[in-house]
Protein backbone atom coordinates (compact mmCIF):
# COMPACT_ATOMS: atom_id res chain seq x y z
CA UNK A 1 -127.67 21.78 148.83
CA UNK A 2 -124.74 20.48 150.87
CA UNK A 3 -122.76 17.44 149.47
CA UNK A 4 -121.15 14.90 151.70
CA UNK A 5 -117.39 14.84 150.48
CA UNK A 6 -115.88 11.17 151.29
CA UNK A 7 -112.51 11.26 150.96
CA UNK A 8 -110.49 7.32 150.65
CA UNK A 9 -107.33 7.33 151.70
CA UNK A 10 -104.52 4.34 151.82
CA UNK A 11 -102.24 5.66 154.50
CA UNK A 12 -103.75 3.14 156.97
CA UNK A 13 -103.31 0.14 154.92
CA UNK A 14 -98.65 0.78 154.62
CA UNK A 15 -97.87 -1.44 157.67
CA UNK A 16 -99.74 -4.38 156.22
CA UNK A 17 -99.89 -3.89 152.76
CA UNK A 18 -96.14 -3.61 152.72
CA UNK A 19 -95.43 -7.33 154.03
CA UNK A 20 -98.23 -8.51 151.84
CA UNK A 21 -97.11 -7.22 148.71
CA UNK A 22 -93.28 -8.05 149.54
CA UNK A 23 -94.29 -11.42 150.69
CA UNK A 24 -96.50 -12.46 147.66
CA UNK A 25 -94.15 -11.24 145.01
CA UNK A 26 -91.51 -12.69 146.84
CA UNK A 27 -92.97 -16.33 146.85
CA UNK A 28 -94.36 -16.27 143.60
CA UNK A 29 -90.85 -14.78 142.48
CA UNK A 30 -88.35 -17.28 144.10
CA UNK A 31 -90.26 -20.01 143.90
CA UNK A 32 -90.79 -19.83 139.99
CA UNK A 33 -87.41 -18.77 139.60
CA UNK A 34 -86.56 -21.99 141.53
CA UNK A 35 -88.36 -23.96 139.59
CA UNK A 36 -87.49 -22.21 136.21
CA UNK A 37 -83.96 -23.19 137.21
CA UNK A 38 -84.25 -26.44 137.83
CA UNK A 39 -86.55 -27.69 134.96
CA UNK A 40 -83.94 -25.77 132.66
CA UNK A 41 -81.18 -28.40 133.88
CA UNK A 42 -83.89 -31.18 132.39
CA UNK A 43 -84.95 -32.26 135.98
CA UNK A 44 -87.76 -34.90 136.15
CA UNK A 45 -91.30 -33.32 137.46
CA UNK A 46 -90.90 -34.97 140.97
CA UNK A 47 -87.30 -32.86 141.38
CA UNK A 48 -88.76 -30.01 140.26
CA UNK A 49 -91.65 -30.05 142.83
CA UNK A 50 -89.31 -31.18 145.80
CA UNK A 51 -87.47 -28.33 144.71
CA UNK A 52 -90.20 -25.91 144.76
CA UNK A 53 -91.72 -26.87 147.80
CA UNK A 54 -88.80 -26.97 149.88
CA UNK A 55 -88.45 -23.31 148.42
CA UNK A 56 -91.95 -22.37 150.04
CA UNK A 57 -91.38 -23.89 153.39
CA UNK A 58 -87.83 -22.32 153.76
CA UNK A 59 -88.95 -19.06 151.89
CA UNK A 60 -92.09 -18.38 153.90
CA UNK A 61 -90.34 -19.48 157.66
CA UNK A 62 -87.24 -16.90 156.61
CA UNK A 63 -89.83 -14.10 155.74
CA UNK A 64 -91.58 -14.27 158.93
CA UNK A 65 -88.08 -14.38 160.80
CA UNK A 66 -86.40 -11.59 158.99
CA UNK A 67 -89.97 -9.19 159.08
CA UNK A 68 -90.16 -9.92 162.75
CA UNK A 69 -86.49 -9.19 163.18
CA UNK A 70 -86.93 -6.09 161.39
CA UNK A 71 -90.53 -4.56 162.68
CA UNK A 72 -89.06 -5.44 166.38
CA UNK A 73 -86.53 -3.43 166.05
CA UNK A 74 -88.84 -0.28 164.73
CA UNK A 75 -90.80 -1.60 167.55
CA UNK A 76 -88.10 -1.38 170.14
CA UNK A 77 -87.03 2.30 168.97
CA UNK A 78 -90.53 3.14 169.08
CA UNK A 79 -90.86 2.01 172.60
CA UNK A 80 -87.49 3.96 173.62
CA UNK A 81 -88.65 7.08 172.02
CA UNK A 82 -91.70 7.28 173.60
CA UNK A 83 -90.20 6.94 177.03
CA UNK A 84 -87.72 9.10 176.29
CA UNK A 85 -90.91 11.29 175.56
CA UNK A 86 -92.87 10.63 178.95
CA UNK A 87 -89.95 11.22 181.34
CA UNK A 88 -89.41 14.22 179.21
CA UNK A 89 -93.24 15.27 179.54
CA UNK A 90 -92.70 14.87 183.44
CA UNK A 91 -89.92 16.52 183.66
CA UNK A 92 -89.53 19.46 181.72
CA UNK A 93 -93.75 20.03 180.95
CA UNK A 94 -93.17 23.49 179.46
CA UNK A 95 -90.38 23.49 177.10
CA UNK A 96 -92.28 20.12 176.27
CA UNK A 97 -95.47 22.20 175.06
CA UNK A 98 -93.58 24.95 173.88
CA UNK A 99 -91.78 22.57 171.61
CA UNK A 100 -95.21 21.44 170.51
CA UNK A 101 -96.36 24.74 169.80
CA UNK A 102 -93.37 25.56 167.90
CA UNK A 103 -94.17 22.25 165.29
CA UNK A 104 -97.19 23.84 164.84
CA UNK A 105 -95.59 27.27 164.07
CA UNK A 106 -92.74 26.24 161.40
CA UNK A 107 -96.23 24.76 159.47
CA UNK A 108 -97.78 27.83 159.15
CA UNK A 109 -99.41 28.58 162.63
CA UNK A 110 -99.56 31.33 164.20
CA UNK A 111 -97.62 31.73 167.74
CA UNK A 112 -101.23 32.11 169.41
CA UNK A 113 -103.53 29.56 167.66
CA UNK A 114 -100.51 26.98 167.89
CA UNK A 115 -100.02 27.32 171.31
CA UNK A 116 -103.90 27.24 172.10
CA UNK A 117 -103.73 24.11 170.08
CA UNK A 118 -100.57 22.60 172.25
CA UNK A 119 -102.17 23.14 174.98
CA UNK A 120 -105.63 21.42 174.19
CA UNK A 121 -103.62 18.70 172.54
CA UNK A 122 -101.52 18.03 175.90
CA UNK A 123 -104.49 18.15 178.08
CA UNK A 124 -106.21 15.64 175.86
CA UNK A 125 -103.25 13.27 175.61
CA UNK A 126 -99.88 14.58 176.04
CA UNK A 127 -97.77 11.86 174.91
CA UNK A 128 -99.58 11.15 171.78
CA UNK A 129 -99.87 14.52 171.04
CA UNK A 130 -96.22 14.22 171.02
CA UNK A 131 -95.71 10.96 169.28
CA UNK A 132 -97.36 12.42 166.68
CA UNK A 133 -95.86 15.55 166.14
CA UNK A 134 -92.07 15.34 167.06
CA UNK A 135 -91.95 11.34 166.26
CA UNK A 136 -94.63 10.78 163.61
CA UNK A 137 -95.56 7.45 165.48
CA UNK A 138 -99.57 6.84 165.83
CA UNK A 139 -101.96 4.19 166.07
CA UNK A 140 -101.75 4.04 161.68
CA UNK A 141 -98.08 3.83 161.60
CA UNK A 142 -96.89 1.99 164.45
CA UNK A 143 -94.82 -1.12 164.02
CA UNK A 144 -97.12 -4.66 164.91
CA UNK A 145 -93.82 -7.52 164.72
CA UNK A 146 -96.77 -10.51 165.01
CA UNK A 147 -98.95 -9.00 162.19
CA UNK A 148 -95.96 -8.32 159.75
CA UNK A 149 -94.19 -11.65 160.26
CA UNK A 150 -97.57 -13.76 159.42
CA UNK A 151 -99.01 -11.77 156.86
CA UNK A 152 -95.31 -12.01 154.90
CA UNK A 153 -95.46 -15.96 155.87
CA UNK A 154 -98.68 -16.36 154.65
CA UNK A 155 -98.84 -13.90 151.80
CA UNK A 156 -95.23 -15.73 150.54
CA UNK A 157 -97.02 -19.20 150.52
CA UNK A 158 -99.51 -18.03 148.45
CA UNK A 159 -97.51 -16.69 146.33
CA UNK A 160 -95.31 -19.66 145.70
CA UNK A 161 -98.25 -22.36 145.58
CA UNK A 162 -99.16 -20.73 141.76
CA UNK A 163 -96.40 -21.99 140.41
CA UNK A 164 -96.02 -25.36 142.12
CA UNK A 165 -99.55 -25.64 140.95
CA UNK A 166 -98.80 -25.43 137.22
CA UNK A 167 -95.98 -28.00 137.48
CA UNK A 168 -98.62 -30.01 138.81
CA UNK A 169 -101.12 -29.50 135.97
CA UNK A 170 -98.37 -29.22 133.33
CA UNK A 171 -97.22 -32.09 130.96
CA UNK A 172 -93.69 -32.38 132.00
CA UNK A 173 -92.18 -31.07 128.58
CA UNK A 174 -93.95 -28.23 128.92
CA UNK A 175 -93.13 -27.27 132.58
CA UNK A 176 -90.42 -24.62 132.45
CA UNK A 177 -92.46 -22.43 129.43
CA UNK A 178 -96.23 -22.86 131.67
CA UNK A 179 -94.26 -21.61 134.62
CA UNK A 180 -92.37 -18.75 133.01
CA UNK A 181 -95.91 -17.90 131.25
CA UNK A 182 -98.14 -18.07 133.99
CA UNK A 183 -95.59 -16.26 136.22
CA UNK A 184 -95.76 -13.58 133.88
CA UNK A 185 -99.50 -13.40 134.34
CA UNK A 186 -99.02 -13.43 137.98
CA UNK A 187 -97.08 -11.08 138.64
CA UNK A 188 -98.88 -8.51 136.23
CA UNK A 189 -101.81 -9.37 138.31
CA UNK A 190 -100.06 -9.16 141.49
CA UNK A 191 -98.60 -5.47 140.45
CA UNK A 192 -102.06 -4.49 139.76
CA UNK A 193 -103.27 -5.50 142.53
CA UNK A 194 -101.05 -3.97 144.75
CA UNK A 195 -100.81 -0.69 143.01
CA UNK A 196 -104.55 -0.28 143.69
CA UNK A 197 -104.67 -0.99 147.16
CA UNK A 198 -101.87 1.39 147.90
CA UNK A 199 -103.52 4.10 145.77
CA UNK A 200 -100.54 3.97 143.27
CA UNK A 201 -100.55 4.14 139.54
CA UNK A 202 -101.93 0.65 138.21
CA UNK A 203 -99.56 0.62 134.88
CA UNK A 204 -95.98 1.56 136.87
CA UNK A 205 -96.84 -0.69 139.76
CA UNK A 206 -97.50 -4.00 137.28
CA UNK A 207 -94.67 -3.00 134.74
CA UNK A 208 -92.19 -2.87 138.00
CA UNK A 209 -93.28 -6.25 139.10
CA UNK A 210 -93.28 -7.76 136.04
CA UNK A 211 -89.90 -6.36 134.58
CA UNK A 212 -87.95 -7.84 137.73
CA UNK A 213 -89.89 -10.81 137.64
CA UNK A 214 -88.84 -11.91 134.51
CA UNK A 215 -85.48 -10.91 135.06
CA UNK A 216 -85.10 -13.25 138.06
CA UNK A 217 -86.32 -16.30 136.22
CA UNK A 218 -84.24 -15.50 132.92
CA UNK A 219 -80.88 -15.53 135.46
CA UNK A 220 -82.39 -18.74 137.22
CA UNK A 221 -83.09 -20.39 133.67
CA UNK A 222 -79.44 -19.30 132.27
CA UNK A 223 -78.06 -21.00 136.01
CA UNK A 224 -79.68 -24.09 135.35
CA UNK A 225 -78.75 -24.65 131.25
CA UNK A 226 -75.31 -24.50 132.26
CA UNK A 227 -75.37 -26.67 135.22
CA UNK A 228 -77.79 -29.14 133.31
CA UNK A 229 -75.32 -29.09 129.96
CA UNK A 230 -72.28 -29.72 132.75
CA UNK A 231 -74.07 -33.04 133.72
């Protein structure tokens, strides 16, 4: 009896999943790192908060900037490539499929099945055939600017709200331990999270988040002692 075999894969989730991830851990992060700092320099609650909110606003507006910055470029290289590609394909059609072929032959195909496949590929669709092949650029991998700047906007908001939300709940002597607690918590979570939906392994991914997590609030918290024991 024949079995169906279902493979799951998490190649087609890198584009996003890589601005979500960075963007979450990044506003949960600098924001309670932010407010770590200031509640160690014995701020009242209504500093700290001003403090942490001005941190989302200003985090999440320079993560959509710099990830739309960054993805246009790969965009714009992209789009150079691949007309680089079709004047190429229109001007010089058989080394173009001969170079095709040849991919196919320093993989392991042989010199007639690879260029049978070349040529089936290029009647189909030469330049994506191409973009594929020579350029590894497809439909899964190819840079969206729009996508990656408000999923990093969004995803950072998110991330930063957890913490402004235990200030909020927290008695005010208790601010800067809830935060550094629930933080903690967090970003195990968050780790786990994404390590999962990348396919990765669940314990590295959440000890990595966590370990630099912590680290970036102890440094904030150190900042702030000494600039709160200076005033």
């Amino acid at each position: 009896m024949s079995r169906l075999h279902i493979e799951n894969h998490s190649a087609h989730r890198v584009g996003w999943l890589r601005a979500a991830v960075l963007g979450a851990n990044d506003g949960l992060v600098s924001t309670a790192s932010l407010i770590v700092g200031v509640a160690a320099s014995a701020a009242a609650t209504g500093q700290i908060l001003l403090a942490g909110t001005a941190g989302l606003v200003a985090g999440a507006m320079s993560m959509a900037a710099g990830e739309y910055v960054s993805v246009s470029s790969q965009s714009d290289t992209e789009a150079a490539d691949l007309a680089r590609e079709t004047r190429e394909l229109r001007e010089q059609p058989e080394f173009e499929l001969s170079e095709l072929a040849q991919s196919f032959v320093d993989r392991g195909v042989s010199s007639k099945t690879a260029l049978q496949v070349a040529r089936e590929l290029t009647a189909s669709d030469a330049l994506a055939a191409h973009a594929r092949e020579e350029l590894g650029i497809s439909d899964m991998t190819t840079a969206r600017p729009i996508q990656a700047a408000l999923v990093s906007a969004l995803t950072f908001a998110v991330g930063a709200v957890a913490p402004l939300l235990v200030v909020v709940l927290t008695p005010s002597a208790y601010v800067l331990y809830a935060v550094a607690i629930s933080t903690v918590m967090f970003l195990a979570v968050l780790g786990a999270m994404g390590a999962k939906a990348g396919g990765a392994n669940i314990l590295r991914g959440t000890v990595r988040v966590t370990f630099w997590g912590v680290v970036a609030m102890a440094i904030t918290a150190a900042v702030g002692t000494m600039f709160g024991a200076v005033v």
